[in-house]
Protein backbone atom coordinates (compact mmCIF):
# COMPACT_ATOMS: atom_id res chain seq x y z
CA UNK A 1 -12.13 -8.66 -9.64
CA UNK A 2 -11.50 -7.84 -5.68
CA UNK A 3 -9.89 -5.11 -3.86
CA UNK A 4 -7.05 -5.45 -1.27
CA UNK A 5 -7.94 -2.62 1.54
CA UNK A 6 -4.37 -1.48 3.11
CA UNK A 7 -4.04 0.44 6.51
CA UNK A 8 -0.57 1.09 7.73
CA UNK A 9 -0.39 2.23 11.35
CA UNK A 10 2.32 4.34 11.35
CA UNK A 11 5.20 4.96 13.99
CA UNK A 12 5.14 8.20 15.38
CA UNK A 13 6.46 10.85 13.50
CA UNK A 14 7.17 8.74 10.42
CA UNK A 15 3.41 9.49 8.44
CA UNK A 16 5.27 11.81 6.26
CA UNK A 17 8.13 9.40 5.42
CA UNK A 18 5.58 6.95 4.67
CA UNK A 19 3.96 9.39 2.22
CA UNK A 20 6.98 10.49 0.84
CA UNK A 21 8.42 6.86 -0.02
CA UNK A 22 4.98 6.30 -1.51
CA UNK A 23 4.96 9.16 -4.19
CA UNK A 24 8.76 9.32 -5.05
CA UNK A 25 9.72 5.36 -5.03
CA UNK A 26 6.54 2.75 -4.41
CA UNK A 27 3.86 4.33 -7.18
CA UNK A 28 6.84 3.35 -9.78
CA UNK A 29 7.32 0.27 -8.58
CA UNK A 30 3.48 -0.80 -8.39
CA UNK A 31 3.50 0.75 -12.42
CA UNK A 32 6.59 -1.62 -13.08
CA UNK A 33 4.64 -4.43 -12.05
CA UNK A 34 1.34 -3.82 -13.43
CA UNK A 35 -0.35 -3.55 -9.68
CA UNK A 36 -3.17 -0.83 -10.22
CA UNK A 37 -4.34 1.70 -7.05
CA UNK A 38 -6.87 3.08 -6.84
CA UNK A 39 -6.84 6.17 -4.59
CA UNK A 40 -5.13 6.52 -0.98
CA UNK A 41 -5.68 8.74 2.03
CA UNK A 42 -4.17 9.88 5.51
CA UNK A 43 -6.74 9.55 7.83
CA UNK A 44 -7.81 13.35 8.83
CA UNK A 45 -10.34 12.87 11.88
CA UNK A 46 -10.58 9.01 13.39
CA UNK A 47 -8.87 7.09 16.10
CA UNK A 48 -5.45 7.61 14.82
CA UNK A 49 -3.34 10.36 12.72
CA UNK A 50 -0.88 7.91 11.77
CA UNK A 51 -2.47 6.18 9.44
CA UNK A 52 -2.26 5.70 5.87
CA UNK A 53 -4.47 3.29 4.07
CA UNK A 54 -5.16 2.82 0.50
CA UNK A 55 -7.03 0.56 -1.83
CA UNK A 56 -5.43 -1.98 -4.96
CA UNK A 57 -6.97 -3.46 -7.72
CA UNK A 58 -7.07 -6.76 -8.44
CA UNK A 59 -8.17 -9.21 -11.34
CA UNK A 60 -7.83 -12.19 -9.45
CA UNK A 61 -6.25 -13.99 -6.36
CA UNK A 62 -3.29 -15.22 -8.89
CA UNK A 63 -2.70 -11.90 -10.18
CA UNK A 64 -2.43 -10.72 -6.95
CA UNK A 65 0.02 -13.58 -5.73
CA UNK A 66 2.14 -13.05 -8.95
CA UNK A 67 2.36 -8.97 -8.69
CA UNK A 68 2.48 -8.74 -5.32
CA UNK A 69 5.23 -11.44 -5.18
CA UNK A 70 7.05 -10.01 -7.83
CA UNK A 71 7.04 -5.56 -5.92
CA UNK A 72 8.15 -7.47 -2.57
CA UNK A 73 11.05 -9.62 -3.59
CA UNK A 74 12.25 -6.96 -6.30
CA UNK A 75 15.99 -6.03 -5.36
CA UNK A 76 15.60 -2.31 -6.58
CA UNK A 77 12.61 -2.15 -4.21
CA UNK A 78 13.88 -3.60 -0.77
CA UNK A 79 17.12 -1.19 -1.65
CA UNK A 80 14.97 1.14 -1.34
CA UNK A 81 12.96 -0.16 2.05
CA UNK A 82 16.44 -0.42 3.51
CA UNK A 83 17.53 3.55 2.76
CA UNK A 84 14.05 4.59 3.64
CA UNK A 85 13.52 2.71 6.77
CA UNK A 86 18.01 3.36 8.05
CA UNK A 87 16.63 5.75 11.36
CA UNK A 88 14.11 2.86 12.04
CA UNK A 89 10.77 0.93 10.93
CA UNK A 90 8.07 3.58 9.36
CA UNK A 91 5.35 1.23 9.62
CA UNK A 92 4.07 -0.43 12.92
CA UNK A 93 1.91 -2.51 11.85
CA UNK A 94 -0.08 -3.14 8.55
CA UNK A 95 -3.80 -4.71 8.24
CA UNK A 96 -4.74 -5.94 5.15
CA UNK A 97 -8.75 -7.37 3.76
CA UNK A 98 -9.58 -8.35 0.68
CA UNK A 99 -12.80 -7.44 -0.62
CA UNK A 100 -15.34 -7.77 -3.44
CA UNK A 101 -17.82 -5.59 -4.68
CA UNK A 102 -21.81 -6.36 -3.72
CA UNK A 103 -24.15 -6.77 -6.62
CA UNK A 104 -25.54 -2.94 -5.85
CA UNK A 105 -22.00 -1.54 -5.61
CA UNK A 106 -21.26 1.39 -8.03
CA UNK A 107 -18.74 1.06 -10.26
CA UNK A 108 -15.53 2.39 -8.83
């Protein structure tokens, strides 16, 4: 099992769009395709207020290919990129690290 560590640097003034297409279209989307998160956050104090990062859950590298492949080429999906994203990009840029747990790491 690893977990895929997302931080999406924001354009200005687009955090809450970026919030708002998460909770109303993409957590149905990652629950259509079996892709499992496991908690996500706005950044509060740190270098940037425009950030939104959050954490997925993966069984392996395949599953990841597979599920991953599957949300981002799914028509119903990049409909809804296309509405969301009509007054301009939300997202600036998006870092990505996959990571497994250390022998002493608590069970999340």
């Amino acid at each position: 099992m690893f977990y895929e560590l997302r931080r999406y640097h924001c354009t200005p003034g687009r955090l809450e769009d970026v919030d708002r297409r998460f909770s109303e279209h993409v957590l149905g989307f990652f629950e259509q395709h079996g892709i499992h998160p496991v908690a996500f956050w706005r950044t509060y104090i740190g270098p940037s207020s425009n950030e939104f990062v959050y954490v997925l859950r993966w069984d392996s590298l395949a599953d990841r290919e597979r599920r991953w492949g599957a949300f981002a080429s799914d028509p119903a999906w990049l409909a809804v990129r296309r509405e969301t994203e009509a007054a301009g990009p939300l997202v600036e840029r998006i870092e990505t690290a996959l990571m497994t747990p250390t022998s002493y790491s608590p069970t999340p």
